[in-house]
C-alpha atoms as a PDB file:
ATOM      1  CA  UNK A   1      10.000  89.164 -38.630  1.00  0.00           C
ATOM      2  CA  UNK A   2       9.142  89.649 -42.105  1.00  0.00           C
ATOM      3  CA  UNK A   3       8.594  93.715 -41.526  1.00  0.00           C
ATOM      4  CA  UNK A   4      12.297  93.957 -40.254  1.00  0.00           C
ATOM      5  CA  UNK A   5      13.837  91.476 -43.149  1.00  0.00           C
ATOM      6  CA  UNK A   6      11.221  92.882 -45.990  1.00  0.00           C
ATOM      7  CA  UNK A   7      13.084  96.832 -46.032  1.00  0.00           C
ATOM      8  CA  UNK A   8      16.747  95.010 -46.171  1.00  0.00           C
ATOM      9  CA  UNK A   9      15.300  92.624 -49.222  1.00  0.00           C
ATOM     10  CA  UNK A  10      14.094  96.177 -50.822  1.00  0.00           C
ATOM     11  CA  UNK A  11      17.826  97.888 -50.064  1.00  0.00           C
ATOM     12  CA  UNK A  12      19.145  94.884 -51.283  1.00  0.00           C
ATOM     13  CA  UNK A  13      16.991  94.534 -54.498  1.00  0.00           C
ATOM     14  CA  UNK A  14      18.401  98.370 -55.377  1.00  0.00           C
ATOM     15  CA  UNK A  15      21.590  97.679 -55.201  1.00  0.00           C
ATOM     16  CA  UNK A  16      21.225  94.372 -57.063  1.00  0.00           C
ATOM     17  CA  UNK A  17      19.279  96.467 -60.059  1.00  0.00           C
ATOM     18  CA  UNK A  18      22.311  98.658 -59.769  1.00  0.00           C
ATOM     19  CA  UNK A  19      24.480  95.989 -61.330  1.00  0.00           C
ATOM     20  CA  UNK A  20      22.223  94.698 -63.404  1.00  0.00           C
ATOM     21  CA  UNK A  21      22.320  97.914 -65.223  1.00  0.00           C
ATOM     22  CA  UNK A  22      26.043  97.797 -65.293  1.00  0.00           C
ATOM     23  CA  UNK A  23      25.281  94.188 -67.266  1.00  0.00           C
ATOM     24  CA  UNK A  24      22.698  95.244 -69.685  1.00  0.00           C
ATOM     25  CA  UNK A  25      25.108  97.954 -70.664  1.00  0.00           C
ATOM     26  CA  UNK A  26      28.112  95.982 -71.080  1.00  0.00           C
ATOM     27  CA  UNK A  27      27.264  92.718 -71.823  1.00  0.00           C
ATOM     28  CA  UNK A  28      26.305  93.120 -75.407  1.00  0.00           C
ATOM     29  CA  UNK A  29      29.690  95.115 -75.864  1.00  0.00           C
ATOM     30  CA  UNK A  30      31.624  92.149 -74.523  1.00  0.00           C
ATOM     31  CA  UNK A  31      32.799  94.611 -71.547  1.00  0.00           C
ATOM     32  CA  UNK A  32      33.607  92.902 -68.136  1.00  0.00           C
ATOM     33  CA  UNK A  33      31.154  93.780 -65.928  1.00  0.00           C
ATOM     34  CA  UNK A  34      33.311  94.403 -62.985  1.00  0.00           C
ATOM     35  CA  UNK A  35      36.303  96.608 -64.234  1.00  0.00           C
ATOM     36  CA  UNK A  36      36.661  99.175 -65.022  1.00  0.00           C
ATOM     37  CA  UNK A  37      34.665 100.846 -62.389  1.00  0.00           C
ATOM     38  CA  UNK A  38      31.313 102.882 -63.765  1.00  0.00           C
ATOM     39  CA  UNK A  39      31.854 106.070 -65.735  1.00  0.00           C
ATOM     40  CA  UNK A  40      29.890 108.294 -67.889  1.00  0.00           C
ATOM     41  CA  UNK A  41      29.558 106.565 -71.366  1.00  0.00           C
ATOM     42  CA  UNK A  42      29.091 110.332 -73.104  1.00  0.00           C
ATOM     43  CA  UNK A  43      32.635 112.537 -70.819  1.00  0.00           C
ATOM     44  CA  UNK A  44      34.441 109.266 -69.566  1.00  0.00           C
ATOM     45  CA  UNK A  45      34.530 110.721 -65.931  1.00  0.00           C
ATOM     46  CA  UNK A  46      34.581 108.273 -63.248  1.00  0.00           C
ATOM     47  CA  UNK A  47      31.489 107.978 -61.405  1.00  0.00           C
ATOM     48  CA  UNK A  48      32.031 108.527 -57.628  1.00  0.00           C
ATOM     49  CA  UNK A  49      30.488 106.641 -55.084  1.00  0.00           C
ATOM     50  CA  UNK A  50      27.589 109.385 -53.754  1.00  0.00           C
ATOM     51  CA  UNK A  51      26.912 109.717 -57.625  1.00  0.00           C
ATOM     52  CA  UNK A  52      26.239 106.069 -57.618  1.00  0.00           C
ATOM     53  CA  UNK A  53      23.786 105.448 -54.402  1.00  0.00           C
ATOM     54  CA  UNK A  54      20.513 103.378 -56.747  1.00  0.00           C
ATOM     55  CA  UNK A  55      17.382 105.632 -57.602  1.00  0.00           C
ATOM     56  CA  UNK A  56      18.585 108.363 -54.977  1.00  0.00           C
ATOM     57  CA  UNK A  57      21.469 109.788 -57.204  1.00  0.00           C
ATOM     58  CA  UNK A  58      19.357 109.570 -60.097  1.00  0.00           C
ATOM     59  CA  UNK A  59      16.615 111.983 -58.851  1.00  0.00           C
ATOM     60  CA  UNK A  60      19.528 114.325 -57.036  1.00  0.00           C
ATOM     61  CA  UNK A  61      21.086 114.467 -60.134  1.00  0.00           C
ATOM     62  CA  UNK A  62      17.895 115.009 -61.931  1.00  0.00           C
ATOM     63  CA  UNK A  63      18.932 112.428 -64.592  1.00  0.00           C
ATOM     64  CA  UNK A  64      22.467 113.907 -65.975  1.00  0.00           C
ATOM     65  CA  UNK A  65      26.092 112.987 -65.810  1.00  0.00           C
ATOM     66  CA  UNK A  66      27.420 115.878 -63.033  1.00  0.00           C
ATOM     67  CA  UNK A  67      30.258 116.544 -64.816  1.00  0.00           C
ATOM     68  CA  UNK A  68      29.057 116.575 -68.450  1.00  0.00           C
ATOM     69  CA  UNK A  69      25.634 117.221 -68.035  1.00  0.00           C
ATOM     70  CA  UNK A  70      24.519 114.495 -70.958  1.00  0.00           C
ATOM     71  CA  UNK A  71      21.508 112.890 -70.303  1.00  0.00           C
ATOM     72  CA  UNK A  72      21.031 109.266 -68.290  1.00  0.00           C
ATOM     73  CA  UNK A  73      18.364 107.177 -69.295  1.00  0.00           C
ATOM     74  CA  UNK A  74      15.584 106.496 -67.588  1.00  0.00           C
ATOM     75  CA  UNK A  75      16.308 102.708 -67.592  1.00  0.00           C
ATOM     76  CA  UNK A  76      18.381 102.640 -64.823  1.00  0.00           C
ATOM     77  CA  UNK A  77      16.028 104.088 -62.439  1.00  0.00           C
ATOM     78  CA  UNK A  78      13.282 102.193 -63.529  1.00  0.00           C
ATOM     79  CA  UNK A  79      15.633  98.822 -63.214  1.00  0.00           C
ATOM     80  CA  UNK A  80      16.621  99.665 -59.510  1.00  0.00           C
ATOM     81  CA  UNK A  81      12.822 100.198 -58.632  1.00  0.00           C
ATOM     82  CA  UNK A  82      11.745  97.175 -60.419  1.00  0.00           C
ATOM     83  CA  UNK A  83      14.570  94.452 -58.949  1.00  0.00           C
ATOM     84  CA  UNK A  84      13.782  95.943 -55.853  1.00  0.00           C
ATOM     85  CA  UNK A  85       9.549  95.736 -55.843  1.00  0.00           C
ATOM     86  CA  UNK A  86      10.429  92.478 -57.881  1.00  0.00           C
ATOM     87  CA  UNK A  87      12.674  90.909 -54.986  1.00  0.00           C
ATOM     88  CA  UNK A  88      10.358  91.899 -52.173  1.00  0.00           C
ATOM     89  CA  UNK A  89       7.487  89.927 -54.224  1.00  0.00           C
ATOM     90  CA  UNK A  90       9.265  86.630 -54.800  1.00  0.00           C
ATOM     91  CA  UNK A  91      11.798  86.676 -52.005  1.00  0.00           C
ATOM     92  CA  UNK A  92       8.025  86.754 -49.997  1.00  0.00           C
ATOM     93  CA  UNK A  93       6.614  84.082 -52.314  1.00  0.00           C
ATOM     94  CA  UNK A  94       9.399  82.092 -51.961  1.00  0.00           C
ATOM     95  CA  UNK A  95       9.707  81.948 -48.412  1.00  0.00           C
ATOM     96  CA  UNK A  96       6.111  81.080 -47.739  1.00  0.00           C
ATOM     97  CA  UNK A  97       6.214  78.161 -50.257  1.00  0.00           C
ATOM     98  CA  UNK A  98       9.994  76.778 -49.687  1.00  0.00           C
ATOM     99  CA  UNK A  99      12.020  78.605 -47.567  1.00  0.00           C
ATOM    100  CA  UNK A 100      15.071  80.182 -47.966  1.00  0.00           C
ATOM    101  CA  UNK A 101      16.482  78.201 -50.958  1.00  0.00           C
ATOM    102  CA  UNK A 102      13.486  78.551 -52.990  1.00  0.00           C
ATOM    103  CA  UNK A 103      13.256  82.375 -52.188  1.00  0.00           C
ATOM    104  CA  UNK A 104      16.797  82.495 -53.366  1.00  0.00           C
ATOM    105  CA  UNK A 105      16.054  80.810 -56.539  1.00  0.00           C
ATOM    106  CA  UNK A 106      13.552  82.784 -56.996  1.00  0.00           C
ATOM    107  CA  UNK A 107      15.465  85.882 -56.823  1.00  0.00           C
ATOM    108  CA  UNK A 108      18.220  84.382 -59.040  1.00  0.00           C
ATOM    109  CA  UNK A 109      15.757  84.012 -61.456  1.00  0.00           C
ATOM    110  CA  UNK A 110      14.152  87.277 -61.307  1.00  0.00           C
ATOM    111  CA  UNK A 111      17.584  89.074 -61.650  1.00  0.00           C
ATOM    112  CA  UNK A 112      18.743  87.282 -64.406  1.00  0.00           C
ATOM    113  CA  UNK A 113      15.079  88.116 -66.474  1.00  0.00           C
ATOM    114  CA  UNK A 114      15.774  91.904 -65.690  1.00  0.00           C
ATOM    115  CA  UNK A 115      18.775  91.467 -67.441  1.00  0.00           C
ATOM    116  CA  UNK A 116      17.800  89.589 -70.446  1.00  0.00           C
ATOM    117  CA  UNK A 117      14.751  91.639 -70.282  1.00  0.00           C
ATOM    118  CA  UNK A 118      16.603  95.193 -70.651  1.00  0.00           C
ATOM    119  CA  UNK A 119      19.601  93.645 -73.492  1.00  0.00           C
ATOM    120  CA  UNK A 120      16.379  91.953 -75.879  1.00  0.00           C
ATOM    121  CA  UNK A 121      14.883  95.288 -75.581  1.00  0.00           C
ATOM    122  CA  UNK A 122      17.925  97.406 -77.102  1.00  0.00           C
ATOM    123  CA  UNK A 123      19.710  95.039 -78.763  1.00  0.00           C
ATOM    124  CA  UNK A 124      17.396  91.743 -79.774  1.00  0.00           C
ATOM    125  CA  UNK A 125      19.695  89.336 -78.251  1.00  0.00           C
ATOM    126  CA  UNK A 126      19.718  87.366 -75.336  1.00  0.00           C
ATOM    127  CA  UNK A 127      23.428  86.672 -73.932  1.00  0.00           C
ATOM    128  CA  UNK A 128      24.426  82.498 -73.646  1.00  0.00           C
ATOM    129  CA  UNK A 129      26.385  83.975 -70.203  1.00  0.00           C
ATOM    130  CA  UNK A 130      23.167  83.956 -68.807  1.00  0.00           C
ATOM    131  CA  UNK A 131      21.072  81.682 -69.934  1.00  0.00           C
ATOM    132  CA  UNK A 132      23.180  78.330 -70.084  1.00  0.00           C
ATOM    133  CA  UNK A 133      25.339  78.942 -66.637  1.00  0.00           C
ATOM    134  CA  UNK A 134      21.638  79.632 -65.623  1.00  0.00           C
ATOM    135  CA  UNK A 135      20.148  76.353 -66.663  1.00  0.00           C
ATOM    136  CA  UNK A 136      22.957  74.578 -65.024  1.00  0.00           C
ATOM    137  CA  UNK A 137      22.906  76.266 -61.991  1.00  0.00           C
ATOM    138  CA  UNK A 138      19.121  76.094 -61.562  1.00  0.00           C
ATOM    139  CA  UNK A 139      19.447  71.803 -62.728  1.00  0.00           C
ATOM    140  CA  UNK A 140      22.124  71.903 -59.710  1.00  0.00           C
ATOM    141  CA  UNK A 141      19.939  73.763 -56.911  1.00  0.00           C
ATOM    142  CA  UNK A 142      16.929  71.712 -57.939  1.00  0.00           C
ATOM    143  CA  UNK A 143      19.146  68.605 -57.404  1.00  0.00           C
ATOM    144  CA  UNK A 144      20.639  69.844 -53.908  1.00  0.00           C
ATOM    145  CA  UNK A 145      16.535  71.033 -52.705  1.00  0.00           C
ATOM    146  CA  UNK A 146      14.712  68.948 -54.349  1.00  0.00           C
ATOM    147  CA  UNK A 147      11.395  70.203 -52.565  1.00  0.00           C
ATOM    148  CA  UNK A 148      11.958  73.586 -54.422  1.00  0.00           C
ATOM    149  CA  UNK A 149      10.320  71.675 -57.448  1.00  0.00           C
ATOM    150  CA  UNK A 150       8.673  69.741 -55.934  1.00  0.00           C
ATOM    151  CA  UNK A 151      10.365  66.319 -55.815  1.00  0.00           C
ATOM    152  CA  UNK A 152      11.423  64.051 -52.985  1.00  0.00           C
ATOM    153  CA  UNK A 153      14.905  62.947 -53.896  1.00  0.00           C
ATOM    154  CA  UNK A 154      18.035  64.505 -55.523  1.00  0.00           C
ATOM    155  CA  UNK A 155      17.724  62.354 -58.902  1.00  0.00           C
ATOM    156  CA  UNK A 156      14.209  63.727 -58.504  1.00  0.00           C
ATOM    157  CA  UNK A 157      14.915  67.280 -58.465  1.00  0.00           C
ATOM    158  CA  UNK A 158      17.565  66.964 -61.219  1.00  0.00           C
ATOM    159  CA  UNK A 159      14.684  65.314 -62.911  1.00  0.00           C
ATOM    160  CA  UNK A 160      12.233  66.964 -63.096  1.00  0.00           C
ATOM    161  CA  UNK A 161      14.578  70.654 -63.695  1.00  0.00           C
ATOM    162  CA  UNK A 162      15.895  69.083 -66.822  1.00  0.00           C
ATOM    163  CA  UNK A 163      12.551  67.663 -68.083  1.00  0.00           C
ATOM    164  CA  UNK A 164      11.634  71.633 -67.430  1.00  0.00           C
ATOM    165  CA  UNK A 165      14.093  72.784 -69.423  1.00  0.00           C
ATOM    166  CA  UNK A 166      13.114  69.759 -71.924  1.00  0.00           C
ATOM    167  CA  UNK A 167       9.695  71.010 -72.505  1.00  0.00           C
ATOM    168  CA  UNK A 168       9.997  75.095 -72.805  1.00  0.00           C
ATOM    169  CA  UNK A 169      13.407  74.723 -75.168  1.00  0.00           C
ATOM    170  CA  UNK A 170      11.869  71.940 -76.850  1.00  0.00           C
ATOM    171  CA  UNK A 171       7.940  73.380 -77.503  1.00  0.00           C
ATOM    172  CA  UNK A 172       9.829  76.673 -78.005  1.00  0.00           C
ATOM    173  CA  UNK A 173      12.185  75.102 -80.747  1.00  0.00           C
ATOM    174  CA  UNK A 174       9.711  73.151 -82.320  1.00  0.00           C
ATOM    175  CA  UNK A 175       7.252  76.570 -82.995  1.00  0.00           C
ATOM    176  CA  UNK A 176       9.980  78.717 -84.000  1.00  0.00           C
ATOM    177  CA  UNK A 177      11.128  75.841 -87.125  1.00  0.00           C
ATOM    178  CA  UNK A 178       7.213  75.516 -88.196  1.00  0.00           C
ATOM    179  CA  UNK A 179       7.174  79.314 -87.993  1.00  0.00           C
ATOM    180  CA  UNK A 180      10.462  79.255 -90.086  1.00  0.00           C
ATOM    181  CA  UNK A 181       9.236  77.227 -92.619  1.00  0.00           C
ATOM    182  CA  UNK A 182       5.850  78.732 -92.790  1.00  0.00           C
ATOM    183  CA  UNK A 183       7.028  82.523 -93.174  1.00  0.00           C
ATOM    184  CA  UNK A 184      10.739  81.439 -94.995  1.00  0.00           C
ATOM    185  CA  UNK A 185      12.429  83.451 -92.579  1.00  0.00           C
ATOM    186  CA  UNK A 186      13.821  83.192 -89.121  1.00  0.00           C
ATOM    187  CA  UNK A 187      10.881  84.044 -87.100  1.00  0.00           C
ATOM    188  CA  UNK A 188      12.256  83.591 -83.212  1.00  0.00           C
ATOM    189  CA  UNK A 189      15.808  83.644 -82.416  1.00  0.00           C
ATOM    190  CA  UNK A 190      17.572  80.855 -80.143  1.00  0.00           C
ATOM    191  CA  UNK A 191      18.125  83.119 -77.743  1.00  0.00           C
ATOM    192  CA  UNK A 192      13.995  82.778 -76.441  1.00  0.00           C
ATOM    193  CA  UNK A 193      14.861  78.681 -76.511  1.00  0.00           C
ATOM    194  CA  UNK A 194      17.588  78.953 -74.585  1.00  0.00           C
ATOM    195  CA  UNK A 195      16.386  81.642 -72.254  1.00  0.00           C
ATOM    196  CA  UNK A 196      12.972  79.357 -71.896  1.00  0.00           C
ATOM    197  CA  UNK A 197      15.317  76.199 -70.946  1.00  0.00           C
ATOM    198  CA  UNK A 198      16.997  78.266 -68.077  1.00  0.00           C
ATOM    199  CA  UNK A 199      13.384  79.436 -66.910  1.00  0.00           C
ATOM    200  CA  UNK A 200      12.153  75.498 -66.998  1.00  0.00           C
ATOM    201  CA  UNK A 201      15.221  74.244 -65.187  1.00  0.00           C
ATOM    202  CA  UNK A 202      14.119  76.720 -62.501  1.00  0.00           C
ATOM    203  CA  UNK A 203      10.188  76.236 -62.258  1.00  0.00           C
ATOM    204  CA  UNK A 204       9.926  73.045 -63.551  1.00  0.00           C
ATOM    205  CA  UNK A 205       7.624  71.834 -66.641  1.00  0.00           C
ATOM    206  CA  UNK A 206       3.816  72.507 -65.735  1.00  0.00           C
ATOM    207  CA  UNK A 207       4.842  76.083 -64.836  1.00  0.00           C
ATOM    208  CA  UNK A 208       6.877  76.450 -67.988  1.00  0.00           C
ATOM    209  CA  UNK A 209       3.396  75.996 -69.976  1.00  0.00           C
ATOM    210  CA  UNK A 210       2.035  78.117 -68.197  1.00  0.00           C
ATOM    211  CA  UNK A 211       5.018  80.748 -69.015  1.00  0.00           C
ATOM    212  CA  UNK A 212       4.384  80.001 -72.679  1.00  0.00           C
ATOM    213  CA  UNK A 213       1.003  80.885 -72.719  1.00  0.00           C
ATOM    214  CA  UNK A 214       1.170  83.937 -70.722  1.00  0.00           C
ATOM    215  CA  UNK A 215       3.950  85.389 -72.532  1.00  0.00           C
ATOM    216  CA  UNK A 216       2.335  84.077 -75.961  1.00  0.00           C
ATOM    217  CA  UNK A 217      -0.891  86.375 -74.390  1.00  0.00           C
ATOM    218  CA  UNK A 218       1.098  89.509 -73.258  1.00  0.00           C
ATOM    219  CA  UNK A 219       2.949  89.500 -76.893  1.00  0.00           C
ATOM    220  CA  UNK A 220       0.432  89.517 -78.797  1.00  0.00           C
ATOM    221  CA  UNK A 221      -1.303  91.814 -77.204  1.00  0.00           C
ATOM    222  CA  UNK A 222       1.585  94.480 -77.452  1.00  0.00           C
ATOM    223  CA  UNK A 223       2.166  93.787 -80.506  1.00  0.00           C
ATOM    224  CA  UNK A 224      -1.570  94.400 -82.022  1.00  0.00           C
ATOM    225  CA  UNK A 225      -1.460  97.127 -79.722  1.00  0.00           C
ATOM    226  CA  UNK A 226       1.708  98.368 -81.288  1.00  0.00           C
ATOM    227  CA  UNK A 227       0.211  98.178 -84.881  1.00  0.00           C
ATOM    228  CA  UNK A 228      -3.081 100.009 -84.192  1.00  0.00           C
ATOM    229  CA  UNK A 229      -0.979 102.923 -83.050  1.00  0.00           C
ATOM    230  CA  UNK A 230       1.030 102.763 -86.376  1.00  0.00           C
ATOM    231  CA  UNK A 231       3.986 101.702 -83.946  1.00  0.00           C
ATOM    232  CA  UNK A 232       5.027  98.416 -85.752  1.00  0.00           C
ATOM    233  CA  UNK A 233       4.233  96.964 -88.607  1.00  0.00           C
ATOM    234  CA  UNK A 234       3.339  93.124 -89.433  1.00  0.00           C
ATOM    235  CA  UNK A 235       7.010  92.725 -90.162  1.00  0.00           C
ATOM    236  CA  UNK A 236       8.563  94.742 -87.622  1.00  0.00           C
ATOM    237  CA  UNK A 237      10.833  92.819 -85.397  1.00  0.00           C
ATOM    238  CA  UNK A 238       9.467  92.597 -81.752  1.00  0.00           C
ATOM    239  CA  UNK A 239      11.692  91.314 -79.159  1.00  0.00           C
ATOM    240  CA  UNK A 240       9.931  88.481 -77.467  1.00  0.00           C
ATOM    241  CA  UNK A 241      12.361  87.753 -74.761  1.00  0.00           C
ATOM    242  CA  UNK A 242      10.850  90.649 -72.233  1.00  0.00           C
ATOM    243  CA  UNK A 243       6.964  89.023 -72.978  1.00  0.00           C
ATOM    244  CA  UNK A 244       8.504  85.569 -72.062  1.00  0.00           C
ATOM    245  CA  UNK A 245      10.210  87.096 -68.656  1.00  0.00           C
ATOM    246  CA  UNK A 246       6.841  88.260 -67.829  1.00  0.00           C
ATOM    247  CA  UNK A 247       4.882  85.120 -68.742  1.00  0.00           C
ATOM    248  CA  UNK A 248       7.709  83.178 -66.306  1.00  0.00           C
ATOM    249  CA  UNK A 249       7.540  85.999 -63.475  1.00  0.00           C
ATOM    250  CA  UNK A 250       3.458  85.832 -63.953  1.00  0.00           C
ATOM    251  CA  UNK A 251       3.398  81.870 -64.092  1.00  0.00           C
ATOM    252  CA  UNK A 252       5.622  81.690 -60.540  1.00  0.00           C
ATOM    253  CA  UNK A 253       3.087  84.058 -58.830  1.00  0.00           C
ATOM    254  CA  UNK A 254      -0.445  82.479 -60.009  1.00  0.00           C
ATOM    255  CA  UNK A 255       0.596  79.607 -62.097  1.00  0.00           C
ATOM    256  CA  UNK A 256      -0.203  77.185 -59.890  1.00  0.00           C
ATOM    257  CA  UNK A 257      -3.601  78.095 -57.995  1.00  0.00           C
ATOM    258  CA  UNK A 258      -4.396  78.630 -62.082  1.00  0.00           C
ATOM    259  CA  UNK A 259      -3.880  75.031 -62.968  1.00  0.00           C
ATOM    260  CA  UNK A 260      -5.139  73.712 -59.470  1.00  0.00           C
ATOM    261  CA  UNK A 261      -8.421  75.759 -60.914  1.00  0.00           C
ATOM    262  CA  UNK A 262      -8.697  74.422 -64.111  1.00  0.00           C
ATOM    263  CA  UNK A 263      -8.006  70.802 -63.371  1.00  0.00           C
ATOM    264  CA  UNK A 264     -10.957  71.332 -60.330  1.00  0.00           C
ATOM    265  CA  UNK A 265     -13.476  72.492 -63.485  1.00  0.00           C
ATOM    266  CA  UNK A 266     -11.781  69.285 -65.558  1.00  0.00           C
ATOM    267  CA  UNK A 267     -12.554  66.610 -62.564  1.00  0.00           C
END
């Protein structure tokens, strides 16, 4: 079964990156993200449907506007690919752990990362549409299937999404004040707090450490990597929204046989 439904996840997962693209683009300009329809952001010219099919127009159009002939970045293709790999991965995961609901979670999840993902990148913000509709929602599926976090009841599920959202907000907004006071300057935006409470409300709190530490890991290592190659400086501004997306994506997939590991060495 899974070879017939795995190609219409993929399909689906291009389209989906399709419209996230539309979002990263618009969403920082306060543009809806449904009208107008797409058009070239460099000629204005409406962009018809067979210029819009994901990753296949891109390539026939060898990456310009057909009418203008300005360049389009390579972030859209590279956003349709990755939804799409991304949503065959964790709809798969999520399936063989929970079923349908927690697949669909997952894939919630993973969508709305790409998208706060590709805005921290360009524009250092994370968006509040996304992040606190996205706590809520995920407090409200974890209180409808409880098992997706692995509770029992419905107060259970609620629970233990909240006390997820508790603990990365909370550890998040705690390090980012001593780092404040420390350094005298803003040193982590509330965006990363509020993007880590929507990630804890989805995956609960022992996977939420687990986020912090991978994405505290992946930083840093970009950004020593960054200042070796004369990138970025010690007080260059690195977006730390996209290495806290990974850390949650990374903490879903192994997270748990990681902890099941260490507490085995522990006891």
């Amino acid at each position: 079964m899974d070879f017939i439904v795995i190609p219409f996840v993929f399909l689906f997962g291009l389209a989906v990156g399709s419209f996230l693209n539309v979002c990263i683009y618009r969403m920082p300009i306060d543009k809806s993200v449904v009208n107008p329809p797409s058009a070239c952001p460099q000629c204005g010219t409406p962009i018809k449907w067979y210029d819009n099919i994901p990753v296949l127009s891109y390539i026939l159009l060898r990456g310009r506007c057909r009418s203008c002939k300005a360049g389009i970045s390579v972030r859209y293709l590279i956003v349709e690919l990755a939804t799409a790999l991304l949503f065959v991965l964790f709809y798969t995961a999520g399936v063989s752990r929970g079923g349908i609901p927690l697949a669909a979670l997952y894939l919630a999840l993973t969508g709305a990362l790409i998208v706060c993902t590709g805005i921290d990148f360009e524009h250092y913000i994370i968006p509040d549409a996304i992040t606190l509709p996205g706590t809520a929602i995920a407090v409200a599926a974890c209180a409808i299937f409880p098992g997706m976090i692995g509770a029992q009841t419905h107060w259970g599920g609620a629970l233990l999404s909240v006390a997820g959202a508790a603990a990365g907000s909370g550890i998040l907004f705690a390090v980012a004040k001593t780092a404040e006071f420390i350094l005298k300057k803003e040193a982590m935006g509330m965006g990363d707090v509020k993007l880590l409470a929507m990630i804890g409300a989805c995956i609960g709190w022992k996977l939420t450490l687990m986020t912090i530490f991978f994405s505290s890991m992946i930083g840093s290592s970009v950004g020593i990597a960054l200042m070796l190659t004369g990138r970025a400086k010690m007080q260059s501004a690195i977006p730390f929204g996209p290495y806290i997306s990974a850390g949650a994506l990374l903490s879903v997939l192994i997270g748990d046989p990681l902890i099941r590991w260490y507490f085995s060495l522990m006891f």
